[in-house]
Protein backbone atom coordinates (compact mmCIF):
# COMPACT_ATOMS: atom_id res chain seq x y z
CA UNK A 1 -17.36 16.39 4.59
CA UNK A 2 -16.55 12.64 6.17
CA UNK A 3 -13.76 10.82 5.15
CA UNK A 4 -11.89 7.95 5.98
CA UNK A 5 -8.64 9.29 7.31
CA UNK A 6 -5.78 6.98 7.93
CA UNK A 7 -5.44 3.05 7.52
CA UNK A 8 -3.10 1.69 9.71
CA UNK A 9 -0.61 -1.33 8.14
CA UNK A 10 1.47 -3.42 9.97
CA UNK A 11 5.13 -3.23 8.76
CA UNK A 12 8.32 -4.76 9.81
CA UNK A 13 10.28 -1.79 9.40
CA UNK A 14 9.65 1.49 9.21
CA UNK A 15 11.67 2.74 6.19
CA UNK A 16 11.97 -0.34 4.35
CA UNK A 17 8.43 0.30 4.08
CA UNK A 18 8.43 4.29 3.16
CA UNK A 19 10.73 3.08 0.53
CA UNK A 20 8.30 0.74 -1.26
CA UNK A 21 5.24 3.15 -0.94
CA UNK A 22 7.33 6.34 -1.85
CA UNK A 23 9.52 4.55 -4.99
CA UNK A 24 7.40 1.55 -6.46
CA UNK A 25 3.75 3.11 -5.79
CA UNK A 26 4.42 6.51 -6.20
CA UNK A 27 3.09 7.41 -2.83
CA UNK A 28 3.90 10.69 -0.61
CA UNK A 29 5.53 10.69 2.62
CA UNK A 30 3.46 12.98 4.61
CA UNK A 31 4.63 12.98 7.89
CA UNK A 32 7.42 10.66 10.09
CA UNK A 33 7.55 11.71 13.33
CA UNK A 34 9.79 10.18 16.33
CA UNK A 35 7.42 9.71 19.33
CA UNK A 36 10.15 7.97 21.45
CA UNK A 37 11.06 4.22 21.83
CA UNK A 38 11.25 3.55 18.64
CA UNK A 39 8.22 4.13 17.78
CA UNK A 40 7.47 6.83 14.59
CA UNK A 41 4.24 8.42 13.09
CA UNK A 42 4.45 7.59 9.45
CA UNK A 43 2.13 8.52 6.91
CA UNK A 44 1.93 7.61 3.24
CA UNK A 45 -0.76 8.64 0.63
CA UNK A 46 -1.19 8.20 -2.99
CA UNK A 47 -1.06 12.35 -4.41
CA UNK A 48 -4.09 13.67 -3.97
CA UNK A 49 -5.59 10.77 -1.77
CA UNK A 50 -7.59 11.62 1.16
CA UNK A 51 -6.36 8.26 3.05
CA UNK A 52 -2.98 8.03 4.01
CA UNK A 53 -1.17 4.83 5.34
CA UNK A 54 -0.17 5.25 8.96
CA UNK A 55 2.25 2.53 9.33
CA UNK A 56 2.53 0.86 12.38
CA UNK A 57 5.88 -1.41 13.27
CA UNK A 58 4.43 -4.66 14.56
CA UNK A 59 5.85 -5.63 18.19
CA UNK A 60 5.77 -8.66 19.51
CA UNK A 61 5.26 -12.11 17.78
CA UNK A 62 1.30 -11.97 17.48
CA UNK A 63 1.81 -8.58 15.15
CA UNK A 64 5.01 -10.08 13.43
CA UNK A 65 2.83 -12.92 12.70
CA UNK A 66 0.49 -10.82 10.74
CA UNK A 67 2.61 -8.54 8.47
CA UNK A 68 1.62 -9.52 5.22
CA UNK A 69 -1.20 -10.86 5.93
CA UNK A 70 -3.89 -8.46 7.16
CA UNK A 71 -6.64 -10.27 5.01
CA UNK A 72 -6.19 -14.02 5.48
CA UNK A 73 -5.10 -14.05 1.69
CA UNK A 74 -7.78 -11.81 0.42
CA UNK A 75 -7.50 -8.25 -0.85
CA UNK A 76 -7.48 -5.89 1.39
CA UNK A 77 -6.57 -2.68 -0.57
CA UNK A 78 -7.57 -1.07 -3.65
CA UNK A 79 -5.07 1.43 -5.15
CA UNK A 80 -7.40 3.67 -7.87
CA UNK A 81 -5.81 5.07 -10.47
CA UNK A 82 -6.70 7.33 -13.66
CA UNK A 83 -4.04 5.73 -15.97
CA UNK A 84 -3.84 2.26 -15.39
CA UNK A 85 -1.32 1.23 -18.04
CA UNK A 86 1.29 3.82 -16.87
CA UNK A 87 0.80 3.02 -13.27
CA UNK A 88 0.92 -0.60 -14.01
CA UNK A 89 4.39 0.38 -15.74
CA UNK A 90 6.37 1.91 -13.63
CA UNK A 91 5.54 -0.07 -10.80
CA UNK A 92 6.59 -3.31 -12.81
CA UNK A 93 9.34 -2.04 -13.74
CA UNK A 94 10.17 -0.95 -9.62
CA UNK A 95 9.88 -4.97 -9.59
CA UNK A 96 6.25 -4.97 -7.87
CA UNK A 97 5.10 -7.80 -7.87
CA UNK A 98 1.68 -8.36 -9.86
CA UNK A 99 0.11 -12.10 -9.61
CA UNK A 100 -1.65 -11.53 -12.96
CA UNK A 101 -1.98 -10.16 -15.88
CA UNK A 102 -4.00 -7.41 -15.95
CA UNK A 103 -7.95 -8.04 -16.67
CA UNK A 104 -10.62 -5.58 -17.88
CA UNK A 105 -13.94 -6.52 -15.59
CA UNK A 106 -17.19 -4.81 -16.26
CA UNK A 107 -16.20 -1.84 -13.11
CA UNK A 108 -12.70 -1.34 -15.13
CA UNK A 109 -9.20 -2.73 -15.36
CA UNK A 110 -7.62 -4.41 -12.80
CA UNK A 111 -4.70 -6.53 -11.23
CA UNK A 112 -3.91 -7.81 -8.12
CA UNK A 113 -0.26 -7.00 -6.65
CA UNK A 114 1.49 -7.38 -3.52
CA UNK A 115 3.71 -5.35 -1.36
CA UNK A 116 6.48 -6.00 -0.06
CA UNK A 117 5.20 -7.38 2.95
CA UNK A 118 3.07 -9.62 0.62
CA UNK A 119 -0.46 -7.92 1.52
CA UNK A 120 -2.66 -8.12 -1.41
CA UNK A 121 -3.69 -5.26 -3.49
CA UNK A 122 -6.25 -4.10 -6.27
CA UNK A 123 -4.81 -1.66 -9.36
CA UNK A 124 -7.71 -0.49 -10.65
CA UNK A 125 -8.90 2.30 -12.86
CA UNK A 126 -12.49 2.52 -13.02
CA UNK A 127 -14.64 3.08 -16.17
C-alpha cells in the first residue's frame, strides 16, 4: 500500500505547537526526538491517521515569515472526522478558533478553523 506519510508544518515553537495538536485537536504525539541544535523530530497524527504532522521550527526570517501562512490564505488542511458535532465541540470549547458556522455542502459538513499559528483548516465529516 502507498500512502502519504508525513506533512511537514512550519511552527514557531516546538511545544507550543504539540500542545495545540495534542489538547484542542485531539491529535497523538508520536514521536519528539532531540537531533541536536535545537532542532527535534516531532510528529503529530489524528488516532488512527496514516499522516502525521512533522513539525518543523522555522529558522530564519523567510520561514518566520511563513508560519501561518502556508497557503496564501487558502486552506491547506482537511481534518476528517466521523462525528462532526462532537469534534466541533470539544475543540470550541479548547477555544479553536472556527471562522464560521458550520455548513452542510453536498460532500458533508464542514467548517473552516485555524490553528494557532493561523493556518487554515477544513472540519469535515463526509457523507
Amino acid at each position: 500500500m502507498t500512502h502519504l506519510g508525513l506533512v511537514a508544518l512550519l511552527v514557531r515553537d516546538y511545544d507550543e505547537a504539540i500542545e495545540f495538536f495534542t489538547r484542542a485537536l485531539g491529535f497523538v504525539l508520536r514521536e519528539d526526538t532531540d537531533q541536536g541544535g535545537g532542532k527535534r523530530w516531532v510528529v503529530v497524527d489524528p488516532p488512527g491517521g496514516q499522516t502525521g504532522l512533522l513539525f518543523a521550527r522555522a529558522v530564519g526570517p523567510e520561514q518566520e515569515a511563513r508560519v501561518g501562512d502556508q497557503h496564501g490564505g487558502r486552506v491547506g488542511f482537511f481534518l476528517n472526522v466521523d462525528d462532526f458535532t462532537t469534534a466541533h465541540d470539544h475543540m470550541t470549547r479548547a477555544g479553536v478558533r472556527f471562522e464560521a458556522e458550520p455548513r452542510n455542502e453536498i460532500y458533508g459538513t464542514v467548517a473552516v478553523f485555524l490553528d494557532l499559528y493561523g493556518n487554515r483548516w477544513d472540519l469535515l465529516q463526509l457523507t
